[in-house]
C-alpha atoms as a PDB file:
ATOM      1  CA  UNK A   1      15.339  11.849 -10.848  1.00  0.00           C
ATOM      2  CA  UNK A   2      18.947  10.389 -11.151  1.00  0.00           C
ATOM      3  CA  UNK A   3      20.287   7.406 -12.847  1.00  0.00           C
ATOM      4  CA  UNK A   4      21.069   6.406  -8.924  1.00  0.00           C
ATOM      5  CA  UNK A   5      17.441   6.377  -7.935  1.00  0.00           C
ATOM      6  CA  UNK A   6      16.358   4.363 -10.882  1.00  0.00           C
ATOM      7  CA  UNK A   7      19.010   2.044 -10.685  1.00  0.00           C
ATOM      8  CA  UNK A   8      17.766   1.733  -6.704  1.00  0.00           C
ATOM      9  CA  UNK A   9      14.075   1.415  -7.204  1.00  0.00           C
ATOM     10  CA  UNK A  10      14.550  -1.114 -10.319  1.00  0.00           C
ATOM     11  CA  UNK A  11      16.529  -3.876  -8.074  1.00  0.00           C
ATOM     12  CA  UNK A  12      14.062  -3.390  -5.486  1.00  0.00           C
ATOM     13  CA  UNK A  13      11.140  -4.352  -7.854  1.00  0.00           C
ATOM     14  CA  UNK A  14      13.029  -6.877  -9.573  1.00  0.00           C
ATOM     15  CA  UNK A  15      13.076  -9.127  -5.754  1.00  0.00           C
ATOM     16  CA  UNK A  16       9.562  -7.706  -5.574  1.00  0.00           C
ATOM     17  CA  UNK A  17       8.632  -9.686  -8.502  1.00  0.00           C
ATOM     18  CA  UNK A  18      10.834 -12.668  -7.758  1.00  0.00           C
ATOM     19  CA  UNK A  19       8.836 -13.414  -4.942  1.00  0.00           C
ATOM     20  CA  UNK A  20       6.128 -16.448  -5.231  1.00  0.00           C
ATOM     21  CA  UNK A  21       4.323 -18.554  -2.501  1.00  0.00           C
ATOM     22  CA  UNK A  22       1.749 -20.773  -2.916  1.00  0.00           C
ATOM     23  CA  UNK A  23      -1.960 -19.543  -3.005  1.00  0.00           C
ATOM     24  CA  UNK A  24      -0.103 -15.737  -3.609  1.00  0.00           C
ATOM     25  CA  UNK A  25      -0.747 -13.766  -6.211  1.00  0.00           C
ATOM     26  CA  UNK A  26       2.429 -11.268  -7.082  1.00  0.00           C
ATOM     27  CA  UNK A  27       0.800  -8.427  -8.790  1.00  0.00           C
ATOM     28  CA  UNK A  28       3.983  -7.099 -10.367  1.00  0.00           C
ATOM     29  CA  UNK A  29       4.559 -10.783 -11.870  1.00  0.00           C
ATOM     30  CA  UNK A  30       1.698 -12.489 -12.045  1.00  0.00           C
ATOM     31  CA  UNK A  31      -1.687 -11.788 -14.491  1.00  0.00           C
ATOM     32  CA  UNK A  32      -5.184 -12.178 -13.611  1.00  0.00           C
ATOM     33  CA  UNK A  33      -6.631 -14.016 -16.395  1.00  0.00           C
ATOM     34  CA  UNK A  34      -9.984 -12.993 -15.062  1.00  0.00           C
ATOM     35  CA  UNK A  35      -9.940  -9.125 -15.120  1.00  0.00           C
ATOM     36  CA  UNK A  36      -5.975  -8.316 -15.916  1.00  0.00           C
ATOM     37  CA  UNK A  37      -5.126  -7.027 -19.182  1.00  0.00           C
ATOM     38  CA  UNK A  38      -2.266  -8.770 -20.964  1.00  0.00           C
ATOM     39  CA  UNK A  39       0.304  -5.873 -19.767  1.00  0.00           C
ATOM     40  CA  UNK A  40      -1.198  -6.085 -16.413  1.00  0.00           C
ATOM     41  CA  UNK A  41       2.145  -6.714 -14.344  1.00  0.00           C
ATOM     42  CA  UNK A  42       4.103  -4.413 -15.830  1.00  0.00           C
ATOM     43  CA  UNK A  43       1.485  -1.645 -15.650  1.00  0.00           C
ATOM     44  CA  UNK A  44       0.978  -2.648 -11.650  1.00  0.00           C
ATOM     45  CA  UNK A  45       5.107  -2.683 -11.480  1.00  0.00           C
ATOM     46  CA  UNK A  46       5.435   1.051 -13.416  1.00  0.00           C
ATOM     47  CA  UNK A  47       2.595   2.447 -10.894  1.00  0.00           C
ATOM     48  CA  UNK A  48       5.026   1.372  -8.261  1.00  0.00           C
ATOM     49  CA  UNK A  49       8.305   2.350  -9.657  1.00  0.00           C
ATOM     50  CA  UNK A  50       6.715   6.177 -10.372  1.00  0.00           C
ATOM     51  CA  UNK A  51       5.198   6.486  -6.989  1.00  0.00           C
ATOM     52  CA  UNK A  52       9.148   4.947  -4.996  1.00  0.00           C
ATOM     53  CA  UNK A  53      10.988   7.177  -7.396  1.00  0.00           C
ATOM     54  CA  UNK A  54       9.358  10.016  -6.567  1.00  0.00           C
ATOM     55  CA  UNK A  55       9.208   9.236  -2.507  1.00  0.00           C
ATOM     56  CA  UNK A  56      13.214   8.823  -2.955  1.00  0.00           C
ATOM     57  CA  UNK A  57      14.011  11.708  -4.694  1.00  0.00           C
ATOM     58  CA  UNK A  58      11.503  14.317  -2.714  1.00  0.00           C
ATOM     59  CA  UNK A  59      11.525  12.734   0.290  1.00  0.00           C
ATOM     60  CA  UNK A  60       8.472  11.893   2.411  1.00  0.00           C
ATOM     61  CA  UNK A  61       6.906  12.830   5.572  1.00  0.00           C
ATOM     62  CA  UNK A  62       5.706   9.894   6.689  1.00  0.00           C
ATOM     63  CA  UNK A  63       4.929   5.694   5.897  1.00  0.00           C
ATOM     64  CA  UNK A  64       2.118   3.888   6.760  1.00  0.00           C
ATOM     65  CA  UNK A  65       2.215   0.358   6.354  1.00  0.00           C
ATOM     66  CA  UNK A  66      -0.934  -2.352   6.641  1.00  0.00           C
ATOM     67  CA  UNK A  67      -0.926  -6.183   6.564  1.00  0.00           C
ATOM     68  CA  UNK A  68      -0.916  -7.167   3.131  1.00  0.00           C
ATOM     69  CA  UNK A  69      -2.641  -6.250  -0.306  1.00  0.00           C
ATOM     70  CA  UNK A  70      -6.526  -6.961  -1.227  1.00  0.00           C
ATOM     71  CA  UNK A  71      -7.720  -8.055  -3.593  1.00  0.00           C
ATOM     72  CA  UNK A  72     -10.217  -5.188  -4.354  1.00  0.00           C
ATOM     73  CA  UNK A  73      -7.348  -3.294  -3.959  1.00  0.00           C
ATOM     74  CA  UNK A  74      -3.497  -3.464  -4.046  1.00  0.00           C
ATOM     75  CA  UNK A  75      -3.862  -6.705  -6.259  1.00  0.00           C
ATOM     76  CA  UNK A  76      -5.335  -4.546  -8.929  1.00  0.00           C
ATOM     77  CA  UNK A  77      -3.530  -1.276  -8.789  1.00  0.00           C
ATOM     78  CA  UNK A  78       0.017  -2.458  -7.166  1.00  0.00           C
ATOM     79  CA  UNK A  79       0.149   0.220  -4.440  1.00  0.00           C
ATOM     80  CA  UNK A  80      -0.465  -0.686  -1.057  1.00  0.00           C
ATOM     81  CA  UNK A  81      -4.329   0.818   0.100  1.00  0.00           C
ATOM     82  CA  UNK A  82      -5.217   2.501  -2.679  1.00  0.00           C
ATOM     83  CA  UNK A  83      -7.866   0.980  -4.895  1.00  0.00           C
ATOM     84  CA  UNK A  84      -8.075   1.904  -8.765  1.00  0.00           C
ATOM     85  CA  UNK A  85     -10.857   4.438  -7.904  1.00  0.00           C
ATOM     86  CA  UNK A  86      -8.099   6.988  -6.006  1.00  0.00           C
ATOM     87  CA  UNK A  87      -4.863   6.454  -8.744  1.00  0.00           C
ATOM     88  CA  UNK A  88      -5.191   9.577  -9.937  1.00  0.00           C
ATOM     89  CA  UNK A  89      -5.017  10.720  -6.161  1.00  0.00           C
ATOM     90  CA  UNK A  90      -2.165   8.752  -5.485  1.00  0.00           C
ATOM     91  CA  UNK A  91      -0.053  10.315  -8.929  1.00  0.00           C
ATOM     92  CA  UNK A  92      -1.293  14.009  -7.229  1.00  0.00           C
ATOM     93  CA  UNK A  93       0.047  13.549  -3.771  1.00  0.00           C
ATOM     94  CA  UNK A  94       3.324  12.533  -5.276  1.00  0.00           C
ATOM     95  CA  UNK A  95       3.497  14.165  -8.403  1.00  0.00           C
ATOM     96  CA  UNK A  96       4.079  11.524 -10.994  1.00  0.00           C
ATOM     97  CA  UNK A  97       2.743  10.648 -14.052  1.00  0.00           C
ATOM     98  CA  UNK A  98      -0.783   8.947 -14.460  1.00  0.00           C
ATOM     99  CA  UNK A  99      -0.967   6.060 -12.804  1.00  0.00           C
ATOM    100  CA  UNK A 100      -2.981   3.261 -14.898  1.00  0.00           C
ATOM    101  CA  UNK A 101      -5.510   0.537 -14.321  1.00  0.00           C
ATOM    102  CA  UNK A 102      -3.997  -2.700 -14.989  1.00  0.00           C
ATOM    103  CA  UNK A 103      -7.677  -4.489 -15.765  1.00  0.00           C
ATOM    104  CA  UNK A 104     -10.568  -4.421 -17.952  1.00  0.00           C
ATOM    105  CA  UNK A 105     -13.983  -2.923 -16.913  1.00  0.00           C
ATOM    106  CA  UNK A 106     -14.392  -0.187 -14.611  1.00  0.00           C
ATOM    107  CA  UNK A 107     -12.689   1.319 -12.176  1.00  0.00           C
ATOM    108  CA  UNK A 108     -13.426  -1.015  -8.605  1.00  0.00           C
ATOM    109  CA  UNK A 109     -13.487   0.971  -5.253  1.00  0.00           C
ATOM    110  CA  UNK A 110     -12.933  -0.626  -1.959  1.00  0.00           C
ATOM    111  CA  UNK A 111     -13.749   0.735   1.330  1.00  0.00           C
ATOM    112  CA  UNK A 112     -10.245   1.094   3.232  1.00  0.00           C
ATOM    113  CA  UNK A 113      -8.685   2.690   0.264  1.00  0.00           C
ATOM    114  CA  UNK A 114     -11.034   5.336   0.505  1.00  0.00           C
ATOM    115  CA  UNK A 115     -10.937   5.946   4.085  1.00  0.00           C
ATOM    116  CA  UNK A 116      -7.614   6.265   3.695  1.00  0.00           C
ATOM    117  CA  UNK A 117      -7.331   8.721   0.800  1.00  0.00           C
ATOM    118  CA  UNK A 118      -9.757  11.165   1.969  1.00  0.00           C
ATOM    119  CA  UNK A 119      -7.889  10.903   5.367  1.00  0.00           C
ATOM    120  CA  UNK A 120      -4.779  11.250   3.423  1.00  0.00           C
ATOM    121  CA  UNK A 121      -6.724  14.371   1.445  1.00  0.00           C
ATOM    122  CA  UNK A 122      -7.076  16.321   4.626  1.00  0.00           C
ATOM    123  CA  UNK A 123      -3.521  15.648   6.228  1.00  0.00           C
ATOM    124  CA  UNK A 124      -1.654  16.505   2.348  1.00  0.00           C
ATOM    125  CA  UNK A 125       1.573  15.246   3.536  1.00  0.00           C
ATOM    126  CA  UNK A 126       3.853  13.050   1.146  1.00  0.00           C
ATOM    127  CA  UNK A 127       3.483  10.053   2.602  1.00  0.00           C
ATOM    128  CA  UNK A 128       4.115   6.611   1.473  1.00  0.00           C
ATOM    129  CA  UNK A 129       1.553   3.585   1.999  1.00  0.00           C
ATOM    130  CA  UNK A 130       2.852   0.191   2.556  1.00  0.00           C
ATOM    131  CA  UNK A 131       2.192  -3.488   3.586  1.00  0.00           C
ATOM    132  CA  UNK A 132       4.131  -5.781   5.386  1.00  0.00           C
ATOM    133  CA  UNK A 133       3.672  -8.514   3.065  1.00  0.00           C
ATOM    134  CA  UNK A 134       3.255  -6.352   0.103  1.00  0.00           C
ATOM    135  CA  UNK A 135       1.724  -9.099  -2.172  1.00  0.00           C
ATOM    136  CA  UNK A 136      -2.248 -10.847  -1.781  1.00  0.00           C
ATOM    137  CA  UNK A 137      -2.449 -13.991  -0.065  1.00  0.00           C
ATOM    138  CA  UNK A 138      -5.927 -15.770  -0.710  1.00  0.00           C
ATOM    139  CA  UNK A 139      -7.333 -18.243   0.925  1.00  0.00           C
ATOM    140  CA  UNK A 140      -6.859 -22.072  -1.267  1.00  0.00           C
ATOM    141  CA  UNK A 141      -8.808 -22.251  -4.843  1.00  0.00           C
ATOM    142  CA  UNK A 142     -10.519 -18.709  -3.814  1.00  0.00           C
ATOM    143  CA  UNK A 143      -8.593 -16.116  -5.650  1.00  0.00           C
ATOM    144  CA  UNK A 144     -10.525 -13.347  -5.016  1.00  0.00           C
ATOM    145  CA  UNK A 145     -10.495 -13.745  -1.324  1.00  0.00           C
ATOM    146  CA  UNK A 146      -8.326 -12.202   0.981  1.00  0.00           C
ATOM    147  CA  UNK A 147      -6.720 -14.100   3.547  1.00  0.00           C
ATOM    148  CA  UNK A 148      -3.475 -12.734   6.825  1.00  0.00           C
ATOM    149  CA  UNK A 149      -0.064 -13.741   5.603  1.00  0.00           C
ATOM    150  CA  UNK A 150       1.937 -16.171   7.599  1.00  0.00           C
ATOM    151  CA  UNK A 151       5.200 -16.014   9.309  1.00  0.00           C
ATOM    152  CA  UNK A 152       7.011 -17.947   6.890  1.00  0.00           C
ATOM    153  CA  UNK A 153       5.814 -15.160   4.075  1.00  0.00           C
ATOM    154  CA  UNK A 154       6.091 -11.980   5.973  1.00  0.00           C
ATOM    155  CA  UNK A 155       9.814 -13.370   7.118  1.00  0.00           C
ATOM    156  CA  UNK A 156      11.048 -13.646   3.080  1.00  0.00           C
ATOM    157  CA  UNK A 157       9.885  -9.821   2.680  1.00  0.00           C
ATOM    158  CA  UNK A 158      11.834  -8.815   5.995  1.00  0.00           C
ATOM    159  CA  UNK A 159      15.460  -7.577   3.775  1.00  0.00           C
ATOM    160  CA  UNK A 160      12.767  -5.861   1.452  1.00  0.00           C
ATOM    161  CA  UNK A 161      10.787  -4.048   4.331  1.00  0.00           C
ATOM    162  CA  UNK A 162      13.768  -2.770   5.852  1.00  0.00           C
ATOM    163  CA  UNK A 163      15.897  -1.552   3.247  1.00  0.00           C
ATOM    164  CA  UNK A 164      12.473   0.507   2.176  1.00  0.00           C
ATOM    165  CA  UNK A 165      12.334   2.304   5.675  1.00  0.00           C
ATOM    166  CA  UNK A 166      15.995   2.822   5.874  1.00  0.00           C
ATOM    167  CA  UNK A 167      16.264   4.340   1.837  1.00  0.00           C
ATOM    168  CA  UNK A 168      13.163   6.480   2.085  1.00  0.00           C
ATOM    169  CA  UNK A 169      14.044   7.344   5.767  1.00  0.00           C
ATOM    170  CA  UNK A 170      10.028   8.378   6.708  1.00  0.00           C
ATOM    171  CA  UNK A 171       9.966  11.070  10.045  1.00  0.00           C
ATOM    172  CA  UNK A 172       7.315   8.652  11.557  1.00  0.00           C
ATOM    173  CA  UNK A 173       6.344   5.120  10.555  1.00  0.00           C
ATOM    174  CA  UNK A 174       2.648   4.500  11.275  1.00  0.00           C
ATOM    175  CA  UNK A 175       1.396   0.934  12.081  1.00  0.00           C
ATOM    176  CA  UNK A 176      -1.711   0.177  10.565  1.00  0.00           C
ATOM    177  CA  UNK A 177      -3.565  -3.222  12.549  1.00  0.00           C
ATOM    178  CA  UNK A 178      -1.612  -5.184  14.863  1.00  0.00           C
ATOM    179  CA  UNK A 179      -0.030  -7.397  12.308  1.00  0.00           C
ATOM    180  CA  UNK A 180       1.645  -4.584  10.718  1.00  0.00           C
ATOM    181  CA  UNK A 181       2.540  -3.264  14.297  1.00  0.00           C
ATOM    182  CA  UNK A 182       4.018  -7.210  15.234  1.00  0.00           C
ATOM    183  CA  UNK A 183       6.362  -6.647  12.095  1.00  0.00           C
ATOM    184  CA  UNK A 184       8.054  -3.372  12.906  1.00  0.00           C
ATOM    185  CA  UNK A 185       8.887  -4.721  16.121  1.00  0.00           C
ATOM    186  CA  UNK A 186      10.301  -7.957  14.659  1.00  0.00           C
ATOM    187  CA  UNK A 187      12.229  -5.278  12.604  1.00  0.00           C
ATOM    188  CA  UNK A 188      13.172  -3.094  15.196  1.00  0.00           C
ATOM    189  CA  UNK A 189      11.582  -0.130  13.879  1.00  0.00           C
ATOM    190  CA  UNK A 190       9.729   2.492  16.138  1.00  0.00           C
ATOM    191  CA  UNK A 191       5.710   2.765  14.896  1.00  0.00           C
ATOM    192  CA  UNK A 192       3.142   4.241  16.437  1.00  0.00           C
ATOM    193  CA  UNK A 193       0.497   1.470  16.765  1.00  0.00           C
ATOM    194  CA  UNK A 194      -3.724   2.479  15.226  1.00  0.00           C
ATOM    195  CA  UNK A 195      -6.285   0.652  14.307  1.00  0.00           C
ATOM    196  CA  UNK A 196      -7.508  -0.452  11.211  1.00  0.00           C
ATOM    197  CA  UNK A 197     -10.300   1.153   9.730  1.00  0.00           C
ATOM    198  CA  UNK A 198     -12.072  -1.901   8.468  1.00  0.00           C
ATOM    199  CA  UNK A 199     -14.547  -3.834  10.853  1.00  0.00           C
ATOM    200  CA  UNK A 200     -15.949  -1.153  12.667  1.00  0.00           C
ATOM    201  CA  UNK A 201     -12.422   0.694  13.372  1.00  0.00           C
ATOM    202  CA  UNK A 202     -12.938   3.070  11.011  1.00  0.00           C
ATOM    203  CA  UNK A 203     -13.118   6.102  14.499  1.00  0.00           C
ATOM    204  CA  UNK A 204     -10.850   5.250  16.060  1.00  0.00           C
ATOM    205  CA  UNK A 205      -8.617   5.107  12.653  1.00  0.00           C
ATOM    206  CA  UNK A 206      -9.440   9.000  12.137  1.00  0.00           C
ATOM    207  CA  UNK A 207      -8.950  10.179  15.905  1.00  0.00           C
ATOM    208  CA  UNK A 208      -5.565   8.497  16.205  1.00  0.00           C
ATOM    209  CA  UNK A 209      -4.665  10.081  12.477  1.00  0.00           C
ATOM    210  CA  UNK A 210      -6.400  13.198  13.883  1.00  0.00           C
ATOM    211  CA  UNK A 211      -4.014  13.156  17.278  1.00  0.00           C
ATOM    212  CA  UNK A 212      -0.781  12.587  15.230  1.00  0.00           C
ATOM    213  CA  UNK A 213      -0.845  14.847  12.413  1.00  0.00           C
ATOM    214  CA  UNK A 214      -3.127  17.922  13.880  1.00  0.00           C
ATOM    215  CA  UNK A 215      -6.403  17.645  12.130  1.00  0.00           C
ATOM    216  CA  UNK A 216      -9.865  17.594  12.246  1.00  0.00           C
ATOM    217  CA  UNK A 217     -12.106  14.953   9.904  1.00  0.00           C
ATOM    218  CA  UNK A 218     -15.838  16.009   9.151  1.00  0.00           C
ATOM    219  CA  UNK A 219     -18.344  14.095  10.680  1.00  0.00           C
ATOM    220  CA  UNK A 220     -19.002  12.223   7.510  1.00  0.00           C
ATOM    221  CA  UNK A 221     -15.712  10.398   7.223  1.00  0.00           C
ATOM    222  CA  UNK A 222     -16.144   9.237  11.062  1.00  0.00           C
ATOM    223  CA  UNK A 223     -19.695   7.585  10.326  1.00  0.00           C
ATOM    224  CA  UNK A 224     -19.011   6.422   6.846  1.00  0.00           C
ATOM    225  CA  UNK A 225     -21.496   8.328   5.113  1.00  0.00           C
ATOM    226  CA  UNK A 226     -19.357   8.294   2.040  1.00  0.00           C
ATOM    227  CA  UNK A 227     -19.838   4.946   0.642  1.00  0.00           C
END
């Protein structure tokens, strides 16, 4: 890795962390006093930083970017659909170092990260996970509640979400949800449109994944007999 990437990556998650809205909670800033350890920001930002230095300097098939970080997920680990369960999966598929839990207690699991990983299991391609608004909005005085971004928020992320796609230059950009499809037209950016797995989209998740990368799922991961 060269001083170049570093430097690159570093003033991306310093506006990362700058950013604040009300009734948003900015993992690589902001710390949980519920289940974060004290460290828990900078933990969430060095997962991140590992993971984009890595996608820079190998280079990565393809991106796949959702709506916006939950909070069984993303708000915990700081990497876009991947819950603290699948870290160590994440630090495999792009060779870092370990990637930590930021909170106390065990590990927490949620049910689109690990659709995706064991999708992502089967295609083993680098590719890079995303969200559009890549911080977790909650809904007022419910922290733990995930709630869809608004215009206003997604728009102050726009410079961010662009200069990701055009650095890390991905050979397709996959749309996760229609939100996440709205925003890469807004951005002028190709993406092939799927559904999201969650509320009951969970086939029709695999068989577009299964159509675009050329492979087969077991039967298990289409019914959700994993959980």
């Amino acid at each position: 890795m060269t001083a170049a990437t570093q430097s690159l990556s570093a003033s991306f998650l310093d506006e990362l962390a700058a950013l604040h809205f009300d009734n948003v909670f900015n993992p690589y800033a902001d710390v949980c006093p519920i289940y974060d350890t004290a460290d828990a920001a900078f933990i969430r930002r060095r997962n991140l930083e590992l993971v984009l230095n890595s996608a820079i300097s190998q280079g990565i098939d393809s991106m796949w970017i959702a709506r916006d970080l939950g909070y069984r997920g993303g708000r915990r680990t700081g990497l876009a659909l991947t819950d603290e369960v699948h870290l160590s999966w994440h630090a495999k598929l792009f060779a870092t170092s370990p990637l930590m839990q930021a909170t106390q207690g065990p590990a927490m699991t949620e049910r689109t990260a690990t659709i995706v990983w064991r999708a992502l299991q089967i295609i083993s391609r680098p590719i890079f996970l995303w969200n559009v608004f890549p911080l977790h909005p909650h809904k007022l005085s419910d922290p733990m509640s995930n709630r869809c971004h608004t215009r206003t928020e997604r728009t102050a992320c726009r410079q961010l979400n662009s200069w990701l796609i055009e650095t890390l230059r991905p050979k397709k950009v996959i749309a996760i949800g229609r939100d996440a499809h709205a925003a890469m037209v807004e951005l002028g950016v190709e993406s092939a449109k799927i559904r999201h797995p969650s509320y009951g989209g969970q086939p029709e998740f695999l068989a577009a994944l299964a159509k675009l990368y050329g492979v087969s799922f077991n039967s298990e991961l289409y019914q959700g007999n994993l959980f």
